[in-house]
N, C-alpha and C. Protein backbone atom coordinates (compact mmCIF):
# COMPACT_ATOMS: atom_id res chain seq x y z
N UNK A 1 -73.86 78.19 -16.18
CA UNK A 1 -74.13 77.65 -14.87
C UNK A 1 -74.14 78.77 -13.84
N UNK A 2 -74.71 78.54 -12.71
CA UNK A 2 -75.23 79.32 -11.56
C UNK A 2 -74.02 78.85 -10.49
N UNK A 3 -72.94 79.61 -9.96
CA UNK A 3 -72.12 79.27 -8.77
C UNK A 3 -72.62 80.03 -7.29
N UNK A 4 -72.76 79.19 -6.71
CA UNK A 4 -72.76 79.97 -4.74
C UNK A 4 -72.59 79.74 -4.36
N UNK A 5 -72.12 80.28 -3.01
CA UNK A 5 -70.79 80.31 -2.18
C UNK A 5 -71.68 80.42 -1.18
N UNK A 6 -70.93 79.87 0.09
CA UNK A 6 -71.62 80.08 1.54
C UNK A 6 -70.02 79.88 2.08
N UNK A 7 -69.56 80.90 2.61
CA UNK A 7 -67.94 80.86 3.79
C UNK A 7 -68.70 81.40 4.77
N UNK A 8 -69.68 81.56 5.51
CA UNK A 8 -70.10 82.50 6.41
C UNK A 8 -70.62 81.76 7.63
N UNK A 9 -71.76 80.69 7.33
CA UNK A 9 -71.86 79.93 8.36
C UNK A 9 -72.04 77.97 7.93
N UNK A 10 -71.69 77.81 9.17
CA UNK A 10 -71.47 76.60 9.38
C UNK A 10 -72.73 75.36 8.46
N UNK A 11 -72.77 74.30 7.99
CA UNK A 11 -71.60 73.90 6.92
C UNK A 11 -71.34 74.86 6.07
N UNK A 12 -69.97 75.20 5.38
CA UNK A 12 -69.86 75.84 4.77
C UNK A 12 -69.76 74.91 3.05
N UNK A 13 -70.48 75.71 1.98
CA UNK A 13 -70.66 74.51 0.91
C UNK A 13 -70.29 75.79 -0.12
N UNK A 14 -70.13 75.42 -1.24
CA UNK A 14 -70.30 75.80 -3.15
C UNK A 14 -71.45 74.94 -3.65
N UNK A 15 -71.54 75.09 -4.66
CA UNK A 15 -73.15 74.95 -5.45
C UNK A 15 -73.38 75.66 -6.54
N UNK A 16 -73.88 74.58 -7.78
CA UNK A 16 -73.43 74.87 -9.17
C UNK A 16 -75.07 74.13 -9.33
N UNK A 17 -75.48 75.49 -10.11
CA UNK A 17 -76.93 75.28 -10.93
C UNK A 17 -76.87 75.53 -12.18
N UNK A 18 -77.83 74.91 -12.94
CA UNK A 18 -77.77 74.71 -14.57
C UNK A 18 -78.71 76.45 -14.61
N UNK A 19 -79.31 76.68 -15.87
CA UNK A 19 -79.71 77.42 -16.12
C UNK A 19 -81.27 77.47 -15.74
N UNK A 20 -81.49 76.64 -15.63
CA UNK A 20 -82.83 76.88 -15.19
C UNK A 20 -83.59 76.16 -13.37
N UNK A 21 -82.19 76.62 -12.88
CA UNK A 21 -82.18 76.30 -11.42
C UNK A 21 -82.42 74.78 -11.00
N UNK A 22 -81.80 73.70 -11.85
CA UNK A 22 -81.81 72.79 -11.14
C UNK A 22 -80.33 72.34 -10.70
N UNK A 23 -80.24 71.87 -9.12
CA UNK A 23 -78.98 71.44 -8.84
C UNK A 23 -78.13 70.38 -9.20
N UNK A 24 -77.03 70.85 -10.04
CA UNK A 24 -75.80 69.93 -10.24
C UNK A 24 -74.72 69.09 -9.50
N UNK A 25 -74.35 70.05 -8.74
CA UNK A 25 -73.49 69.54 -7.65
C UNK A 25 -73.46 70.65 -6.16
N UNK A 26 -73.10 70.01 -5.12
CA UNK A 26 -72.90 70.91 -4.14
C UNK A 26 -71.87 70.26 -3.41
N UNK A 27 -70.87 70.86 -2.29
CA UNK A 27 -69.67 70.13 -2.19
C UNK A 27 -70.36 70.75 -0.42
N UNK A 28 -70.09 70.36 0.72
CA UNK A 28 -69.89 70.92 2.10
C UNK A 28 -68.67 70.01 2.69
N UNK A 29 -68.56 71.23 3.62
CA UNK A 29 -67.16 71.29 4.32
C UNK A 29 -67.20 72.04 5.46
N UNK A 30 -66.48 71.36 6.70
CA UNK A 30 -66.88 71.60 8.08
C UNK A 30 -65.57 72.41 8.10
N UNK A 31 -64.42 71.99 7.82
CA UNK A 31 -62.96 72.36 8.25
C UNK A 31 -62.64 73.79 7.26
N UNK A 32 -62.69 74.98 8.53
CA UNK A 32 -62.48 76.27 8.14
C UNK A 32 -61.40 77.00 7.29
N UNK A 33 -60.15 75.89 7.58
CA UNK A 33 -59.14 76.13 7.28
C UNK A 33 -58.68 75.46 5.50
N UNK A 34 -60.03 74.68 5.21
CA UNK A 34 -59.81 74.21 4.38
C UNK A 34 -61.11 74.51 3.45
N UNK A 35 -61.02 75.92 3.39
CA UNK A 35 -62.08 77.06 2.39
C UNK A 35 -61.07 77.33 1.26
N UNK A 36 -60.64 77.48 1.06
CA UNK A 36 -59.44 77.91 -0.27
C UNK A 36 -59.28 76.16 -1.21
N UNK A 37 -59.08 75.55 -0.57
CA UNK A 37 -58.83 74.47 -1.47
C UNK A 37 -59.79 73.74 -1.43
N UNK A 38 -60.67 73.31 -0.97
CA UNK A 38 -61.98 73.18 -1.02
C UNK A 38 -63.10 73.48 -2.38
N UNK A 39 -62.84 75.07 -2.58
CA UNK A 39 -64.00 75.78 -3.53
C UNK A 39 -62.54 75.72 -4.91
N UNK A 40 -61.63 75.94 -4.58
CA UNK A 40 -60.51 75.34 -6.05
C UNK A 40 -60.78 73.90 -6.74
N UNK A 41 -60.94 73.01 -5.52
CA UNK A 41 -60.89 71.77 -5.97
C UNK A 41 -62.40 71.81 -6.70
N UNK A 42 -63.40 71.98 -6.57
CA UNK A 42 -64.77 71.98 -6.75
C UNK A 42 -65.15 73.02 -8.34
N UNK A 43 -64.29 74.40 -8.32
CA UNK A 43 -64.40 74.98 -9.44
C UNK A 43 -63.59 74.32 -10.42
N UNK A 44 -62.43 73.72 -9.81
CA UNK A 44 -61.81 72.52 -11.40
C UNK A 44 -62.31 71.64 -11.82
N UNK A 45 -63.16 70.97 -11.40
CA UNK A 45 -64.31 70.24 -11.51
C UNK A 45 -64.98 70.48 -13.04
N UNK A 46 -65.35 71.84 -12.85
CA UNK A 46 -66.14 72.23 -13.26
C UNK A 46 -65.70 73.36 -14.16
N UNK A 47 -65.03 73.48 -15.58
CA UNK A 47 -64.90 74.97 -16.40
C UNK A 47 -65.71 75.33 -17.24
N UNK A 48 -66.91 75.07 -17.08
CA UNK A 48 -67.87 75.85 -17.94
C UNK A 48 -68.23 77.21 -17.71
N UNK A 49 -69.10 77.81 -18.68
CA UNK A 49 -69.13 79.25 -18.43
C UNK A 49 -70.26 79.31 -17.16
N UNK A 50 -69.52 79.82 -16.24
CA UNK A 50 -70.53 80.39 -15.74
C UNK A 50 -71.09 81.60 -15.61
N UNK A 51 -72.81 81.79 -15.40
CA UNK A 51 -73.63 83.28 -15.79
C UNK A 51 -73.87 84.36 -14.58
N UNK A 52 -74.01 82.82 -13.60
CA UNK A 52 -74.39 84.18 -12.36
C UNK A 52 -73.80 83.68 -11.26
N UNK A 53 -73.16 84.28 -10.26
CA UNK A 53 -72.35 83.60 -8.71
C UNK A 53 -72.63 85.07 -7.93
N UNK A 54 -72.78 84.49 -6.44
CA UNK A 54 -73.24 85.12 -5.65
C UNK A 54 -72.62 83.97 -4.37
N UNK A 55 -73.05 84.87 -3.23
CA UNK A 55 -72.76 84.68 -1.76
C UNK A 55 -72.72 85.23 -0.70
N UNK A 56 -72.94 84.39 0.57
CA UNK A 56 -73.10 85.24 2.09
C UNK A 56 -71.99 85.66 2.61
N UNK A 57 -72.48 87.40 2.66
CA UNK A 57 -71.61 88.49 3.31
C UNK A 57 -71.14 88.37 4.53
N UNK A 58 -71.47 87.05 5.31
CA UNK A 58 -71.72 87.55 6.40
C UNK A 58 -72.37 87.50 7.61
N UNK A 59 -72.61 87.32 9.16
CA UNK A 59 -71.26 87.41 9.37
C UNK A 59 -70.40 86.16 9.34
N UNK A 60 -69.24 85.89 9.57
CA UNK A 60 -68.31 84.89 9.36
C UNK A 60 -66.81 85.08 10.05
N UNK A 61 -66.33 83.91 9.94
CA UNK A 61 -64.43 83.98 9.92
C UNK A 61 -63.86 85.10 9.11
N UNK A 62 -63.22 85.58 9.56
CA UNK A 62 -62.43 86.65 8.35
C UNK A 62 -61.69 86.05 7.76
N UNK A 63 -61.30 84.70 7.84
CA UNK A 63 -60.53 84.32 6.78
C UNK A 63 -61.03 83.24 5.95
N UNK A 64 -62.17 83.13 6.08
CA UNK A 64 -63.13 82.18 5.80
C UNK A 64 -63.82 83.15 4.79
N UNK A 65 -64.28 84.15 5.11
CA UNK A 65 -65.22 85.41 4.63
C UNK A 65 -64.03 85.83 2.87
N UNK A 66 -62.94 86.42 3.28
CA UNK A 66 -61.50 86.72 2.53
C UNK A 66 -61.56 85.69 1.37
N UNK A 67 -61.50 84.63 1.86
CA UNK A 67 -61.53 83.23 0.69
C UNK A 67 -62.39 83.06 -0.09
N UNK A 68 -63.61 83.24 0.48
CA UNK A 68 -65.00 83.21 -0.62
C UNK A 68 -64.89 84.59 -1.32
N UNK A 69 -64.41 85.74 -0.78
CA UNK A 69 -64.35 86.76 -1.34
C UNK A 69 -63.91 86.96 -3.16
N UNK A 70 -62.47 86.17 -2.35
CA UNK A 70 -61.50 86.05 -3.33
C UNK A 70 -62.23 85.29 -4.57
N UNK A 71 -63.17 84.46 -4.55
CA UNK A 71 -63.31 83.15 -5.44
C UNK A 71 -64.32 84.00 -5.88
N UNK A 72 -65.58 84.64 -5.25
CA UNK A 72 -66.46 85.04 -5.88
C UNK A 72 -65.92 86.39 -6.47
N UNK A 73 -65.24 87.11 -6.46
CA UNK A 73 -64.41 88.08 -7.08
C UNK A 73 -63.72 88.07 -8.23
N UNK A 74 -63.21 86.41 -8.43
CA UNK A 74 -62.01 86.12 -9.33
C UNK A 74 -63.21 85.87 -10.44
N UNK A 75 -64.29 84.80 -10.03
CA UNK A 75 -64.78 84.51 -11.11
C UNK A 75 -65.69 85.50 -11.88
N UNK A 76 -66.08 86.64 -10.85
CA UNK A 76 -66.97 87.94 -11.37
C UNK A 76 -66.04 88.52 -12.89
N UNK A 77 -64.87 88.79 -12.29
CA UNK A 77 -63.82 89.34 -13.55
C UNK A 77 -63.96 88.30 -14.92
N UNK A 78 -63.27 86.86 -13.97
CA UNK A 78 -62.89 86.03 -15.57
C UNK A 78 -64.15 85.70 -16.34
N UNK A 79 -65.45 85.66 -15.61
CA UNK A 79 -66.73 85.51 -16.43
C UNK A 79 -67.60 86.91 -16.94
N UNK A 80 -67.01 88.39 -16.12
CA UNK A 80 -67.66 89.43 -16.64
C UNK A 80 -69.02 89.33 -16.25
N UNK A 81 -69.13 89.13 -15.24
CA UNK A 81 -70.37 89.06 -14.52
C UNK A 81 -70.18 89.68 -12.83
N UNK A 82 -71.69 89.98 -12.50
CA UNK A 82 -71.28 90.60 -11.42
C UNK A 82 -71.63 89.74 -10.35
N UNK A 83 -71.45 90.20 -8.90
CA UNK A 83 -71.39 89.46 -8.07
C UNK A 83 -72.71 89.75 -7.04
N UNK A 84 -73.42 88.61 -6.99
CA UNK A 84 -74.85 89.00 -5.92
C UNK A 84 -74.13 88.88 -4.89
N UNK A 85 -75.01 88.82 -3.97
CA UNK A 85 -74.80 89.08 -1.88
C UNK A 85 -75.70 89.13 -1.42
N UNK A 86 -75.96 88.55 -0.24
CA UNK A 86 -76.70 88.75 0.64
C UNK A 86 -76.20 88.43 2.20
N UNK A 87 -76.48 89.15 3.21
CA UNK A 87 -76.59 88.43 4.41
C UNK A 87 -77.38 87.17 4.70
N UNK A 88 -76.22 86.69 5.55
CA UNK A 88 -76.91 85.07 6.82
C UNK A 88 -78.39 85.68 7.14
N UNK A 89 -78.57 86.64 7.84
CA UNK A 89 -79.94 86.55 8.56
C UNK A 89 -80.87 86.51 7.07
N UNK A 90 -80.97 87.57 6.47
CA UNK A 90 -81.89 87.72 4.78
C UNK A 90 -82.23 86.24 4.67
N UNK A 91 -81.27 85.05 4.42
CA UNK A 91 -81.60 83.96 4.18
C UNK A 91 -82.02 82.92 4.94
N UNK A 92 -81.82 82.79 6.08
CA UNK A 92 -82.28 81.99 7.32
C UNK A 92 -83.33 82.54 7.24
N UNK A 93 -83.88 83.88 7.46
CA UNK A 93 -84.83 84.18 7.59
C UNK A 93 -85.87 83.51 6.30
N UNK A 94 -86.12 83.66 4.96
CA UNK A 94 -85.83 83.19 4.53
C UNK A 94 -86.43 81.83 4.34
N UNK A 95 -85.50 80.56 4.93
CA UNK A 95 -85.61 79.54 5.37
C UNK A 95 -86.65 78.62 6.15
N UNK A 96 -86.41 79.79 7.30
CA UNK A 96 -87.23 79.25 8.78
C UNK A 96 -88.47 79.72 8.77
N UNK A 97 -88.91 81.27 7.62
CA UNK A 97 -90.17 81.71 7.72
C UNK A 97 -90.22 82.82 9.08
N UNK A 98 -89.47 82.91 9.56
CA UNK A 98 -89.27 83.42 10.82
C UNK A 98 -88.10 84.73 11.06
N UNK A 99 -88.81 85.65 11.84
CA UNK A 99 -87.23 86.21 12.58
C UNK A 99 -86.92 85.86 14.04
N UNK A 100 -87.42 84.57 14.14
CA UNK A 100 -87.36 84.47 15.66
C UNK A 100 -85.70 83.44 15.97
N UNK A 101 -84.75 83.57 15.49
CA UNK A 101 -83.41 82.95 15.41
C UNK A 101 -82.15 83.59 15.72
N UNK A 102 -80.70 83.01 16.58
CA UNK A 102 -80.27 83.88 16.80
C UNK A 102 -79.18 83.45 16.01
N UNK A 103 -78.38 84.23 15.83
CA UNK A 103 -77.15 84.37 14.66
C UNK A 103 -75.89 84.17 14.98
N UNK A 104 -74.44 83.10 14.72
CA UNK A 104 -73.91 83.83 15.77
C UNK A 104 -72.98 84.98 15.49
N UNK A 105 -72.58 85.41 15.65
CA UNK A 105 -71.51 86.66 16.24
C UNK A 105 -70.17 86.40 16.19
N UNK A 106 -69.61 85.09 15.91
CA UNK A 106 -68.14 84.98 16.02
C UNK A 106 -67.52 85.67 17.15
N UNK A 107 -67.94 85.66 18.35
CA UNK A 107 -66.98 86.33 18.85
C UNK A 107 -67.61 85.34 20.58
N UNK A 108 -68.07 86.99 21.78
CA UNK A 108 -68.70 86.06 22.81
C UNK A 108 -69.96 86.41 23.10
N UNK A 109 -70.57 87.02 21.70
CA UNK A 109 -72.10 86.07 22.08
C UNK A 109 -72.75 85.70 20.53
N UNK A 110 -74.73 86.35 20.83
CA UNK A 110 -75.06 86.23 18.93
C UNK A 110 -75.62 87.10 19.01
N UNK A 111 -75.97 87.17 17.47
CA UNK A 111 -76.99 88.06 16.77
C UNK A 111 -78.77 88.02 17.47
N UNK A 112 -79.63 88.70 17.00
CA UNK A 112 -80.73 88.09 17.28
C UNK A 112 -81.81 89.22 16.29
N UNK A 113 -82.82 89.25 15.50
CA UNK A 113 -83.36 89.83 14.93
C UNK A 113 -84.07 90.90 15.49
N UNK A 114 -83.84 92.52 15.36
CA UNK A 114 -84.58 93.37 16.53
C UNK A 114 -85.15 94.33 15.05
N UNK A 115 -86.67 94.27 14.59
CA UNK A 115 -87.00 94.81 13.83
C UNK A 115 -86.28 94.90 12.56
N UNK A 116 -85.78 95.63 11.89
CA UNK A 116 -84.64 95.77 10.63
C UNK A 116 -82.90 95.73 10.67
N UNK A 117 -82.53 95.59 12.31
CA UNK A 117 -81.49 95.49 12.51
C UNK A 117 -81.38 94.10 13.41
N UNK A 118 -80.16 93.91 13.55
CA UNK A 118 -79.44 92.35 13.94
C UNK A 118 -78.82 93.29 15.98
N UNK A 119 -79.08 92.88 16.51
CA UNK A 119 -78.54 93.60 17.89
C UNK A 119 -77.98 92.38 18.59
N UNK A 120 -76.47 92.20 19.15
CA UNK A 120 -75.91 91.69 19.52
C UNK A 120 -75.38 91.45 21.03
N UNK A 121 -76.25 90.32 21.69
CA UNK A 121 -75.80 90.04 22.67
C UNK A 121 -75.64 89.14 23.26
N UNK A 122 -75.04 88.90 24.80
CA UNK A 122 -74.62 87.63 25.24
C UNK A 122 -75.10 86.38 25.11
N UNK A 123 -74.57 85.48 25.57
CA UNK A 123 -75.68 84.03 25.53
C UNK A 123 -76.32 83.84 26.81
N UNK A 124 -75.40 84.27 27.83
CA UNK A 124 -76.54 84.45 28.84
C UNK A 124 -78.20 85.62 29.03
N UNK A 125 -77.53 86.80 28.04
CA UNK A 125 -78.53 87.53 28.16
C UNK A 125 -79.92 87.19 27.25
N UNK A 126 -79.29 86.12 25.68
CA UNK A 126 -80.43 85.72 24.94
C UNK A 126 -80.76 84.61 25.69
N UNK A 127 -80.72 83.55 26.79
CA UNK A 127 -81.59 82.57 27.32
C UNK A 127 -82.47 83.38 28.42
N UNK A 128 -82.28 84.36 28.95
CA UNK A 128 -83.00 85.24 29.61
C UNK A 128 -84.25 85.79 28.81
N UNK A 129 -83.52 86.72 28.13
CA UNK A 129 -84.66 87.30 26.76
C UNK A 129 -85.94 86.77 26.29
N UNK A 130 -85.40 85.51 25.24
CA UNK A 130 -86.43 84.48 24.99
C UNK A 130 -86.82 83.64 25.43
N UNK A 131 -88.34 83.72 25.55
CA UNK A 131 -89.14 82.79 25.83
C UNK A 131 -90.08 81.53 25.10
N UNK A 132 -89.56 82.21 23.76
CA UNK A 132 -89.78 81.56 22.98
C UNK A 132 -88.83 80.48 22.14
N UNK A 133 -89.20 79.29 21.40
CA UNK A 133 -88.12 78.74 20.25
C UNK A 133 -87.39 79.71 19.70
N UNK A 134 -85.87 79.17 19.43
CA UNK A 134 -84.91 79.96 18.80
C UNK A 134 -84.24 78.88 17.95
N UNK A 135 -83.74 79.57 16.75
CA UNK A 135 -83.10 78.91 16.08
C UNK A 135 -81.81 78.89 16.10
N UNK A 136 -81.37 77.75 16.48
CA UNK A 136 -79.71 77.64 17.38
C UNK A 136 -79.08 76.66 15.67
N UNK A 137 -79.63 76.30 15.35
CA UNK A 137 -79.16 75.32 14.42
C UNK A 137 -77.34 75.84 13.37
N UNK A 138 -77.15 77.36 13.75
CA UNK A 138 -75.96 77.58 12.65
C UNK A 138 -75.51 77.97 14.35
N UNK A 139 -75.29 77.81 15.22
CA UNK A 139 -74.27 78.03 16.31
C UNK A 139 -73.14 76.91 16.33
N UNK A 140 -72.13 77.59 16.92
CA UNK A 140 -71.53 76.18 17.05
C UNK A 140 -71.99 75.48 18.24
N UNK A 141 -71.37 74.32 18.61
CA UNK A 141 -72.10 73.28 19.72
C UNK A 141 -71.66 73.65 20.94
N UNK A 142 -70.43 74.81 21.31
CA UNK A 142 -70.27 75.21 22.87
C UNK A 142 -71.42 76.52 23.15
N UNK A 143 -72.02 76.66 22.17
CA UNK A 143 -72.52 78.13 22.28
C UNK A 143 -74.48 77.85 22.36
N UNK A 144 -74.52 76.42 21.53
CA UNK A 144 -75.73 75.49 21.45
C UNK A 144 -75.80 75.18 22.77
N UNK A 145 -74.94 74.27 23.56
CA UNK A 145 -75.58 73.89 24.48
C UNK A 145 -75.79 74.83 25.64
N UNK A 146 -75.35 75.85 25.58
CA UNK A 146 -75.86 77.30 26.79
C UNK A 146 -77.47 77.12 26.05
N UNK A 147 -77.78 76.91 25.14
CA UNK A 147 -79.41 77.08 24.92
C UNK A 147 -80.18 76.41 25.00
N UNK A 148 -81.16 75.93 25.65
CA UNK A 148 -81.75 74.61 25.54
C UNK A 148 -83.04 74.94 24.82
N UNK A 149 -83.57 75.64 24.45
CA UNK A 149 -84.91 75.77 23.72
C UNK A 149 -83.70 76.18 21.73
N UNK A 150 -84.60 74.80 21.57
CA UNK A 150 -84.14 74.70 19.81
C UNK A 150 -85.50 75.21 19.06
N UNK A 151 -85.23 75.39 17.98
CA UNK A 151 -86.44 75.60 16.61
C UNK A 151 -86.17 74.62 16.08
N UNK A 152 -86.89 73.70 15.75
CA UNK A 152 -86.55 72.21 14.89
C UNK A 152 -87.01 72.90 13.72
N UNK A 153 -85.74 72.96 12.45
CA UNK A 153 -86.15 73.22 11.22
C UNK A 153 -85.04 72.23 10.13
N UNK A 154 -85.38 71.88 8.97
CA UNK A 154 -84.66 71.12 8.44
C UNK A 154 -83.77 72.29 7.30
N UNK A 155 -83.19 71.99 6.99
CA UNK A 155 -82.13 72.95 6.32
C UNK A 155 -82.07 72.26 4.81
N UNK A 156 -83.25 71.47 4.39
CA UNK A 156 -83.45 70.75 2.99
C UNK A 156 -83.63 71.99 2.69
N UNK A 157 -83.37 71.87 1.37
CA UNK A 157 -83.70 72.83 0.37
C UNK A 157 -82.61 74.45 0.36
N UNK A 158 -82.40 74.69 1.26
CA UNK A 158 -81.63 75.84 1.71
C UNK A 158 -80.90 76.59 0.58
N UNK A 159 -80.36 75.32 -0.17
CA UNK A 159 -79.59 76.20 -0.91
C UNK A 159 -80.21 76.94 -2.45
N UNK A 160 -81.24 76.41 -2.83
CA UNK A 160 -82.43 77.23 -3.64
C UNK A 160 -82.91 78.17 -2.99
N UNK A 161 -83.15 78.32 -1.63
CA UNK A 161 -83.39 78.99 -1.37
C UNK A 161 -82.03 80.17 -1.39
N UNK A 162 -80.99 80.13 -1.23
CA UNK A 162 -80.34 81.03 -0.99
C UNK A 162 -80.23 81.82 -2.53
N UNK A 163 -80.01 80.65 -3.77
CA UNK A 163 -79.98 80.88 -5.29
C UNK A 163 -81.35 81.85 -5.27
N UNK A 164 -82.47 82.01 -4.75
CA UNK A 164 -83.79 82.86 -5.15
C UNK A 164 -83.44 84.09 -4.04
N UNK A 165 -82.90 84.34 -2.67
CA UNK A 165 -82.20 85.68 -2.15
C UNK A 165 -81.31 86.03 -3.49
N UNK A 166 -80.40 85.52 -3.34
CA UNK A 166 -79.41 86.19 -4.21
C UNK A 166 -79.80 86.58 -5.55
N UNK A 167 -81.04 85.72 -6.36
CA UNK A 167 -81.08 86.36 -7.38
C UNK A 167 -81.85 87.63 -7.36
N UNK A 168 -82.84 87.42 -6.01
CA UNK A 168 -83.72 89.29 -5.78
C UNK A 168 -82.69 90.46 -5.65
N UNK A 169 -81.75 89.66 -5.48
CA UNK A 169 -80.28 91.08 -4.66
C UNK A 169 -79.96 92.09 -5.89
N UNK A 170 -79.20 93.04 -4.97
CA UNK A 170 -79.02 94.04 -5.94
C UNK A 170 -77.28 93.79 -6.76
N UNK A 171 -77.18 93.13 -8.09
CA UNK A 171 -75.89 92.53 -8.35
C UNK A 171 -74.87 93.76 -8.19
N UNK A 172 -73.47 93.63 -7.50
CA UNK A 172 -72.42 94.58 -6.97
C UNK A 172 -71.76 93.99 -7.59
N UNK A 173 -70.16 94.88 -7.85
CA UNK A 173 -69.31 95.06 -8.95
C UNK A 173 -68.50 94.12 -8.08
N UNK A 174 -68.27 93.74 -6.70
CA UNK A 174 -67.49 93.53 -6.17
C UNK A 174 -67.87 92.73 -5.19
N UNK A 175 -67.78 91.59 -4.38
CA UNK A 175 -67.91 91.50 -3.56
C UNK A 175 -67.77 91.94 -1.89
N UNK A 176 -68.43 92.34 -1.04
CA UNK A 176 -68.00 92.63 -0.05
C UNK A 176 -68.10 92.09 1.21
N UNK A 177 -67.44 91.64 2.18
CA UNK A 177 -67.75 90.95 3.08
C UNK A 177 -68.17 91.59 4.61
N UNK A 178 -69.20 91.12 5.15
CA UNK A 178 -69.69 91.81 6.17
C UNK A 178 -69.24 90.73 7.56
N UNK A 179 -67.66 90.96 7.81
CA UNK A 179 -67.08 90.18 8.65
C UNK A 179 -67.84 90.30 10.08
N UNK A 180 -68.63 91.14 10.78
CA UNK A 180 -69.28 90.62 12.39
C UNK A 180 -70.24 92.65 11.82
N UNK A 181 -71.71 91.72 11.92
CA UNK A 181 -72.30 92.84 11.89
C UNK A 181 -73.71 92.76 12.58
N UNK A 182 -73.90 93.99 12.99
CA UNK A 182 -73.46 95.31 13.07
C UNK A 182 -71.81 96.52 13.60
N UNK A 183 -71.62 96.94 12.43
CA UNK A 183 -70.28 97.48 13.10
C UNK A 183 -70.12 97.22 14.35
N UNK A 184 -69.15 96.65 15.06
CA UNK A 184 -68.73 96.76 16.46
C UNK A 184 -67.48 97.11 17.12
């Protein structure tokens, strides 16, 4: 079976594919604090071998980020397999077909796509900026409603999509988490 992890942005879910990418189960979960027992309860579920697990670096909660770490780490060892990754934007992007979306930042503002890098700024300065649709849909809702221009996109399918990022990725020995990026 195929395991992936999403601790990074909002819903945060696990997701278990058979071998030939069709979905088995997927579990989501809003409550941050309840990432550790959450992806336990969901991997007991489930002890078959699994072949390949992967997940988003990023950015995220650091203790949200730490927890998926841990899980996609533990099972890299006990299955002898390595661990894919990718960044939030790679896959939204991705998603939406677009780099026109802003990311958030965990902190006090977001991300926003500037050529090959993610450049981080206020929320007042991105309703200024764009003039165009943005994709607000992974913000939380105090940070949503500073925006009033949405990207209506549906988030069906998302998580095949994230299983086809992660399987292009380059598989790492380790997981690593990219807690608020670009360095800041």
């Amino acid at each position: 079976m195929k395991f992936i992890l999403n601790t990074a942005v909002d819903p945060h879910f696990c997701v278990l594919f058979d071998e030939a990418d069709n979905l088995i189960e997927k579990k989501n979960w809003e409550n941050r604090k309840l990432d550790g027992s959450e992806m336990f309860e969901f991997l007991q579920k489930h002890e078959a071998e699994i072949t390949f697990c992967g997940g988003i670096t990023g950015p995220g909660g650091f203790s949200s980020l730490r927890a998926g770490g841990g899980i996609l780490n533990a099972i890299s060892v006990a299955h002898a397999i390595p661990v894919h990754q990718v960044r939030a934007d790679t896959w939204i992007e991705k998603i939406i077909g677009s780099e026109d979306f802003l990311l958030n930042s965990f902190s006090d503002g977001v991300f926003f796509v500037d050529g090959e890098d993610l450049e981080r700024i206020t929320i007042d300065e991105a309703i200024v900026k764009f003039e165009q649709p943005m994709f607000v849909g992974l913000l939380p809702p105090e940070k949503q409603e500073k925006i009033e221009k949405t990207f209506d996109h549906s988030f069906e399918n998302s998580e095949q999509v994230l299983l086809e990022v992660l399987k292009e990725s380059t598989p790492q020995e380790q997981f690593h988490a990219d807690y608020e990026f670009p360095a800041v």
